[in-house]
C-alpha atoms as a PDB file:
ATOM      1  CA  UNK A   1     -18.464 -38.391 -29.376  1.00  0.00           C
ATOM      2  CA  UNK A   2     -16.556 -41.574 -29.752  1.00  0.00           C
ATOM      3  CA  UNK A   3     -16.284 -43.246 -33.153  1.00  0.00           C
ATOM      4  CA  UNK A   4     -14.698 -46.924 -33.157  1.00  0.00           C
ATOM      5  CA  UNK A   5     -13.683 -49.752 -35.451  1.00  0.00           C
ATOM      6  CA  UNK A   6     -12.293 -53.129 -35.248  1.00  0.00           C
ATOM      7  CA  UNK A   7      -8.714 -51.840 -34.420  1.00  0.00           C
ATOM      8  CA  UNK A   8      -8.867 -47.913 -33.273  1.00  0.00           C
ATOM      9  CA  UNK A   9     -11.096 -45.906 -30.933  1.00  0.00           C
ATOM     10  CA  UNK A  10     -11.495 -42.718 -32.150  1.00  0.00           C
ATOM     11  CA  UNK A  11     -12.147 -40.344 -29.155  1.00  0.00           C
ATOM     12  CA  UNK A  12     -11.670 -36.660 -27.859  1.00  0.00           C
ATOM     13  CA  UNK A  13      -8.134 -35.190 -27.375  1.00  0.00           C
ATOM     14  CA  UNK A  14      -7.605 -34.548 -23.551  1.00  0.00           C
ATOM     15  CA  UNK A  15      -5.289 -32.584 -21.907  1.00  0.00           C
ATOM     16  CA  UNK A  16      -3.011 -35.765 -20.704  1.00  0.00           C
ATOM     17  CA  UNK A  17      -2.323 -36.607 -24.436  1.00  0.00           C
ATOM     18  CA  UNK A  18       0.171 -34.292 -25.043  1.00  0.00           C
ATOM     19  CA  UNK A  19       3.299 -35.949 -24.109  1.00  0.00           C
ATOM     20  CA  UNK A  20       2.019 -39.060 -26.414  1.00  0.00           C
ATOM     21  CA  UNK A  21       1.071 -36.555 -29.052  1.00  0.00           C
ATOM     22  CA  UNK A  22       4.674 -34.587 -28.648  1.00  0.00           C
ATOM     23  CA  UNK A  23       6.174 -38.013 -29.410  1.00  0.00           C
ATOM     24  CA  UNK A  24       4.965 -38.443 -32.722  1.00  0.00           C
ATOM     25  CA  UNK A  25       4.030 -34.845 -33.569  1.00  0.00           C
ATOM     26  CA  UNK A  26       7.851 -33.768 -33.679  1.00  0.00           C
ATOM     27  CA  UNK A  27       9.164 -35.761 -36.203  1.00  0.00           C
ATOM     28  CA  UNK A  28       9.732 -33.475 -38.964  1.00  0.00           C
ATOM     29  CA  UNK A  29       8.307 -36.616 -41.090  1.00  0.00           C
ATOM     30  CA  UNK A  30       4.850 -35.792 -40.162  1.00  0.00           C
ATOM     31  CA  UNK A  31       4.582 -32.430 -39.743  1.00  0.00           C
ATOM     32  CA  UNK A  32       5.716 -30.471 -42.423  1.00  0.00           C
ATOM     33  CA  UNK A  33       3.917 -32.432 -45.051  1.00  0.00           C
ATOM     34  CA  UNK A  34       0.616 -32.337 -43.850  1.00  0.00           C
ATOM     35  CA  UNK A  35       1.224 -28.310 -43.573  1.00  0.00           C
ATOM     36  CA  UNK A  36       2.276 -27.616 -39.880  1.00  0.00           C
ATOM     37  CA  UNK A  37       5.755 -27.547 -38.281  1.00  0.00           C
ATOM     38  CA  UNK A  38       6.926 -30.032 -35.928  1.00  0.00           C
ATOM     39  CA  UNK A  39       5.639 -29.411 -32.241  1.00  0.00           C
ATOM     40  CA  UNK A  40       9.007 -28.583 -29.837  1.00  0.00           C
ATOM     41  CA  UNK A  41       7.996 -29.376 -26.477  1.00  0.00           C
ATOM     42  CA  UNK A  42       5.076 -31.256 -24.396  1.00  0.00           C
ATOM     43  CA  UNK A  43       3.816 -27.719 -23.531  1.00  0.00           C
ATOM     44  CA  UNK A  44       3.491 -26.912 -27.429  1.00  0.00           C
ATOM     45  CA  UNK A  45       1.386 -29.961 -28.050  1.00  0.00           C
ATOM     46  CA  UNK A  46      -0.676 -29.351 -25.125  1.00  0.00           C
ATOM     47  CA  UNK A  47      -1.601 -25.927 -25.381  1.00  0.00           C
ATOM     48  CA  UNK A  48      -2.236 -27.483 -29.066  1.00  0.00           C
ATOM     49  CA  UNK A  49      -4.339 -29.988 -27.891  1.00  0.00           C
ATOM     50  CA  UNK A  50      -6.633 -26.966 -25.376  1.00  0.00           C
ATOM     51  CA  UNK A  51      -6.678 -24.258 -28.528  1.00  0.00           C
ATOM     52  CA  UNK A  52      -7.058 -26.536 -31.590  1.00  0.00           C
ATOM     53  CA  UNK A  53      -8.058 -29.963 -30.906  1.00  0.00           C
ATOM     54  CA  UNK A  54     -10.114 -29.669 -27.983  1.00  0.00           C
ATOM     55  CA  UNK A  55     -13.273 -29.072 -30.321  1.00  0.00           C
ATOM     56  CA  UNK A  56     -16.350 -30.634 -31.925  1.00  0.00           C
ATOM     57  CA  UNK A  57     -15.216 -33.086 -34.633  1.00  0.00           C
ATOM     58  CA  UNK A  58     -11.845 -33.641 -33.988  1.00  0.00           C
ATOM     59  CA  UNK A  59     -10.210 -36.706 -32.759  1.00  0.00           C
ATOM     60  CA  UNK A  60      -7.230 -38.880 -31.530  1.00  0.00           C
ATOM     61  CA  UNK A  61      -6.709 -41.640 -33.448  1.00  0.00           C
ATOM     62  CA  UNK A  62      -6.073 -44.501 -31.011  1.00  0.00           C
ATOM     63  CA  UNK A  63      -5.447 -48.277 -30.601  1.00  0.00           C
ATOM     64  CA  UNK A  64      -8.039 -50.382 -28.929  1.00  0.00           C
ATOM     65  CA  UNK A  65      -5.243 -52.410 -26.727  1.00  0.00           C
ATOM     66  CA  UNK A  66      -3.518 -48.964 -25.455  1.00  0.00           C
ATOM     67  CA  UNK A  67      -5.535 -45.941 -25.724  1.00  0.00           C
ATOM     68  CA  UNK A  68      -2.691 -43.819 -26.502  1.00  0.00           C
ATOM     69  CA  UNK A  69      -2.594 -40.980 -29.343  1.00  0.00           C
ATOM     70  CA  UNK A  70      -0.916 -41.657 -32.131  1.00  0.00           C
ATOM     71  CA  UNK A  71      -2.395 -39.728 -34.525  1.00  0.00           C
ATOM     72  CA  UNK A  72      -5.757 -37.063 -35.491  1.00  0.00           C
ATOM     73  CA  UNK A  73      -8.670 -37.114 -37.596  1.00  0.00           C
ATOM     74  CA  UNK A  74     -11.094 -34.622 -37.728  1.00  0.00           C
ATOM     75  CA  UNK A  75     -14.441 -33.676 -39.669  1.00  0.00           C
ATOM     76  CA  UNK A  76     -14.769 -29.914 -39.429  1.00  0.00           C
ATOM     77  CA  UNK A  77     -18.039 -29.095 -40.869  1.00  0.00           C
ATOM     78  CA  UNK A  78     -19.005 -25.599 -43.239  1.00  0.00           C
ATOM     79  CA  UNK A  79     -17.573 -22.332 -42.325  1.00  0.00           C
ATOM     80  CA  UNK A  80     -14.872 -23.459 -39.718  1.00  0.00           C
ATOM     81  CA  UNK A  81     -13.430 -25.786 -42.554  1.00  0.00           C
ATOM     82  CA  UNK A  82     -10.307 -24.461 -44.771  1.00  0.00           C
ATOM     83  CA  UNK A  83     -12.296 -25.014 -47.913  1.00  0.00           C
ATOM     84  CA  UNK A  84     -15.478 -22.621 -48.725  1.00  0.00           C
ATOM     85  CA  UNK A  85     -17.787 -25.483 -48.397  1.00  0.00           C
ATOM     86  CA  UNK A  86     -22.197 -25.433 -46.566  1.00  0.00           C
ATOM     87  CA  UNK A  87     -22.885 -26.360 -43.200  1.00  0.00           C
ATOM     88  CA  UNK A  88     -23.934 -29.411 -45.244  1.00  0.00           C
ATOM     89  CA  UNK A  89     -20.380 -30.184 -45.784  1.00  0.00           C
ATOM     90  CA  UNK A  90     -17.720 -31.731 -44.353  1.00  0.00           C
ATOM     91  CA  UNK A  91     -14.008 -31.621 -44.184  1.00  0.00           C
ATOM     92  CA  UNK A  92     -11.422 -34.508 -43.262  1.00  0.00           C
ATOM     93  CA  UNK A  93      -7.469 -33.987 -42.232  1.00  0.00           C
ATOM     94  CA  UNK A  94      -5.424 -36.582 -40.569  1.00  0.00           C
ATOM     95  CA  UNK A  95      -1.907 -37.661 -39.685  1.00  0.00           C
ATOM     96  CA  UNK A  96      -0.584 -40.485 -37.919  1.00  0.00           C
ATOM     97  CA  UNK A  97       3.016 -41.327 -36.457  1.00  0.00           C
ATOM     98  CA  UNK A  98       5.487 -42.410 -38.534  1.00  0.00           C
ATOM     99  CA  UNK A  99       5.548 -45.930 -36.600  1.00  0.00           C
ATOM    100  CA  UNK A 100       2.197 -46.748 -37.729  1.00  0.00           C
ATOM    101  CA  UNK A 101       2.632 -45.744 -41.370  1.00  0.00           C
ATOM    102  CA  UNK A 102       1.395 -48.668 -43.969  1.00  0.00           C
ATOM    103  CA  UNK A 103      -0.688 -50.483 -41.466  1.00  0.00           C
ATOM    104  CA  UNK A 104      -3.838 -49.321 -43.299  1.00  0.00           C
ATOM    105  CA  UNK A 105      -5.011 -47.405 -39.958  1.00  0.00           C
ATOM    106  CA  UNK A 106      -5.553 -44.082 -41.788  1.00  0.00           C
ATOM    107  CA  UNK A 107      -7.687 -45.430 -43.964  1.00  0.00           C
ATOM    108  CA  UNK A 108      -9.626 -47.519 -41.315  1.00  0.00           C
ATOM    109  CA  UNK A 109     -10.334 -44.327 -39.461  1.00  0.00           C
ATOM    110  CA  UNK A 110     -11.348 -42.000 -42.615  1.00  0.00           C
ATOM    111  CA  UNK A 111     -13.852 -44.780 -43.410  1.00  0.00           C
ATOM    112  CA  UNK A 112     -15.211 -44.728 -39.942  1.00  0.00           C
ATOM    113  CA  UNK A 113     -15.291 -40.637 -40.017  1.00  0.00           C
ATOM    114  CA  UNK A 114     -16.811 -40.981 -43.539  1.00  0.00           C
ATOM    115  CA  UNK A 115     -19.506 -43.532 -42.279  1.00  0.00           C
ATOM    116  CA  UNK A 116     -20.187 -40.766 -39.203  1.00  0.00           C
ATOM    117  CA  UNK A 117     -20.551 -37.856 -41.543  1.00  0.00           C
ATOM    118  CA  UNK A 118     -23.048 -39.425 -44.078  1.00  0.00           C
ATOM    119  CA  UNK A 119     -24.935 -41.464 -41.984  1.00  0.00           C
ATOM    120  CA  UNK A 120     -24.965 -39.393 -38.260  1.00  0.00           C
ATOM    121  CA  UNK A 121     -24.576 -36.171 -39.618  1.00  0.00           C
ATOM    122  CA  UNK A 122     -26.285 -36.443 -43.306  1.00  0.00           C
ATOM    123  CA  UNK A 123     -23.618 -34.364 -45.329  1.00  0.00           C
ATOM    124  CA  UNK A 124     -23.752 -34.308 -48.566  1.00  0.00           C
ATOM    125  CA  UNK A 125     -20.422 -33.786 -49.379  1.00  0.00           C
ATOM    126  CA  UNK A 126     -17.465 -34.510 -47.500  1.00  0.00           C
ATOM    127  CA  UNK A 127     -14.054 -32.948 -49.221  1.00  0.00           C
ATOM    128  CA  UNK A 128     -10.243 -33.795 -48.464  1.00  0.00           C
ATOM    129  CA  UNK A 129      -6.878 -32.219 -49.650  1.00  0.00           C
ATOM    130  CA  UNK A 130      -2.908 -33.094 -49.548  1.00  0.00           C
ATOM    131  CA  UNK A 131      -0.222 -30.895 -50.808  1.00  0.00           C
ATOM    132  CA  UNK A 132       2.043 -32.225 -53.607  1.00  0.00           C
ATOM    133  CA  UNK A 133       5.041 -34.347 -52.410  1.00  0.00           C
ATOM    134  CA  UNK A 134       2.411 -36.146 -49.689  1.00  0.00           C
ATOM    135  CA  UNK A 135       1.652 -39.452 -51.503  1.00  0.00           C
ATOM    136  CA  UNK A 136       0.688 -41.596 -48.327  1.00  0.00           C
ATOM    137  CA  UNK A 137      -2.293 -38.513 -48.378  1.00  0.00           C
ATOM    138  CA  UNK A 138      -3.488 -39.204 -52.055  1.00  0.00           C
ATOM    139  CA  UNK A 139      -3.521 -43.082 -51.664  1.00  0.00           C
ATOM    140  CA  UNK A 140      -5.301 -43.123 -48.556  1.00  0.00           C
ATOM    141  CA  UNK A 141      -7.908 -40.621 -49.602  1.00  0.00           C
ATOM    142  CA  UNK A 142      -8.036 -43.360 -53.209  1.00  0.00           C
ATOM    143  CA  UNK A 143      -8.506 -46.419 -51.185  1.00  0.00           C
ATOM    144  CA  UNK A 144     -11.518 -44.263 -49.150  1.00  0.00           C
ATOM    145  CA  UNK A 145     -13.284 -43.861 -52.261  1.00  0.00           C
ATOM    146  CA  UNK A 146     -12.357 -40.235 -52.846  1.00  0.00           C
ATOM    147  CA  UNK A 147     -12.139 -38.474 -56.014  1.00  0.00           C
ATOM    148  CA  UNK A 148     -10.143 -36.056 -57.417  1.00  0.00           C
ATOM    149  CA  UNK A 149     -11.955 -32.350 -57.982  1.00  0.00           C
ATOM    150  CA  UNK A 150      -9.386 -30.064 -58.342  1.00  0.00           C
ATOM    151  CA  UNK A 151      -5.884 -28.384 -57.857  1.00  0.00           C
ATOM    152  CA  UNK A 152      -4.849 -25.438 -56.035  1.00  0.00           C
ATOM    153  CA  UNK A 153      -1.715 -23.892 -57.472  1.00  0.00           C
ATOM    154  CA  UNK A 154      -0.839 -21.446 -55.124  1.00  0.00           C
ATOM    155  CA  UNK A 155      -2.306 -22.456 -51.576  1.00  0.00           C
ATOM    156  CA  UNK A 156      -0.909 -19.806 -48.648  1.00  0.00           C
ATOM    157  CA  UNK A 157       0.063 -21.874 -46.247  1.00  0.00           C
ATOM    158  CA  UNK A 158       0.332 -19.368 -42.743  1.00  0.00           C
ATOM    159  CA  UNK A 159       1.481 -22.381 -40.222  1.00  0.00           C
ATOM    160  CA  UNK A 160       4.457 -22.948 -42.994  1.00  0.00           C
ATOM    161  CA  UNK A 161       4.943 -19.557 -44.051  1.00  0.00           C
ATOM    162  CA  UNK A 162       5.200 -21.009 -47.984  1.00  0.00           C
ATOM    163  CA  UNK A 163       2.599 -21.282 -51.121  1.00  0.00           C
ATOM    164  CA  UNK A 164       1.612 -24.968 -51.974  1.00  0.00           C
ATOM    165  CA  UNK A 165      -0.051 -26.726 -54.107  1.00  0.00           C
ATOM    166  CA  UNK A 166      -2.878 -28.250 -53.050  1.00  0.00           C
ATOM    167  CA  UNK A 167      -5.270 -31.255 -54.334  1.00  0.00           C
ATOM    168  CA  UNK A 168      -8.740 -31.652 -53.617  1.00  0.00           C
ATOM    169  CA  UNK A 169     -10.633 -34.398 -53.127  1.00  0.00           C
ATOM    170  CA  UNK A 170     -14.370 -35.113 -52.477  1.00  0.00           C
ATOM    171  CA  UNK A 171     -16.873 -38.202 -51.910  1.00  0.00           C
ATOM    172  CA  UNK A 172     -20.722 -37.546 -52.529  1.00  0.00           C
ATOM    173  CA  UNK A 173     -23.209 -39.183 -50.424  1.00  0.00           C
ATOM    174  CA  UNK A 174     -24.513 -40.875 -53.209  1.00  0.00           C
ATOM    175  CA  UNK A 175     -21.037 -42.148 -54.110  1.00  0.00           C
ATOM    176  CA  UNK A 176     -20.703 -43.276 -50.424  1.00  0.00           C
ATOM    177  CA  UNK A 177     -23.647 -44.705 -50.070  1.00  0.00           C
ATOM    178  CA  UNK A 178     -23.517 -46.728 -53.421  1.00  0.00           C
ATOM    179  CA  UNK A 179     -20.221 -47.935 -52.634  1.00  0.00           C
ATOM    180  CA  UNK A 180     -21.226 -49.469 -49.020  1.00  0.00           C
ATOM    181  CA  UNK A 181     -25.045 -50.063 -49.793  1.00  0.00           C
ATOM    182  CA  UNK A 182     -24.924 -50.758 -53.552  1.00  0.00           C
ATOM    183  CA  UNK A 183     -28.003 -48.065 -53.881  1.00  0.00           C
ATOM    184  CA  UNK A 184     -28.541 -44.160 -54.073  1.00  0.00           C
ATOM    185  CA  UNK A 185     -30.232 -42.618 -51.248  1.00  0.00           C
ATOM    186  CA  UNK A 186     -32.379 -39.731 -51.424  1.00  0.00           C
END
């Protein structure tokens, strides 16, 4: 599956990625406040890239001119999601390299991913989180049309080894489809 906009292609991670995704996944910018640690080598990111993002629903965020990875989206869908949500239900996460922070690209990509879900997949509900600290998160999940649901105080986080707090966020069909269609669906 290959998702696309006016700026980004959003397509499959492939093995070949990983030195592009080792350059921006080891800044400790990204990382750490999006609940993983920084990747340490090539190797790490691509044995990454084979065990986690080689899968349904999940992938690198792109530019049209270059094709590289700069980034991940993914909509994981009911049970294999980190929130106890139906197979009617979807679940976005994201990051991006630092150098393409406050271009609006995040954004431009959860819309597309958003579109997907409601309208190729029919969920009814597609939810989003951010831990506390991780304002580039909340804004970008605001500007997407995503609302506020509710807080997890103490959220285990195993990749960081630390308890979080965690807000989630969640867009409704209807709310989606009123927002780009001006009408309800049914």
């Amino acid at each position: 599956m290959i998702l696309e906009t006016s700026r980004l292609i959003l397509r499959p991670f492939r093995e070949a990625d990983a030195e592009d995704l080792y350059e921006y996944a080891k800044d400790g910018r990204v990382g750490p406040i999006a609940g993983w640690p920084p990747h340490k080598s090539v190797e790490q990111s691509r044995e990454i890239i084979k065990t986690i993002f080689m899968q349904d629903g999940v992938f690198a965020i792109t530019l049209k001119e270059d094709d590289i990875a700069i980034g991940m989206i993914s909509l994981i869908l009911g049970e294999k999601s980190n929130f106890p949500i139906t197979e009617s239900e979807g679940e976005i996460s994201y990051w991006l390299g630092v150098p393409f922070w406050g271009k609006g690209i995040v954004p431009e990509a959860i819309g597309e991913v958003v579109r997907y879900g409601f309208e190729g997949l029919r969920l009814v509900n597609i939810w989003s989180g951010y831990y506390d600290g991780n304002a580039k998160s909340k804004i970008a999940q605001e500007k997407c049309g995503f609302h506020h649901h509710h807080v997890e105080e103490a959220s285990v986080n195993e990749l960081m080894n630390d308890i979080r707090t965690e807000h989630i966020s969640r867009m409704t069909r209807d709310e989606w489809t009123m927002a780009v269609h001006g009408k309800v669906s049914f």
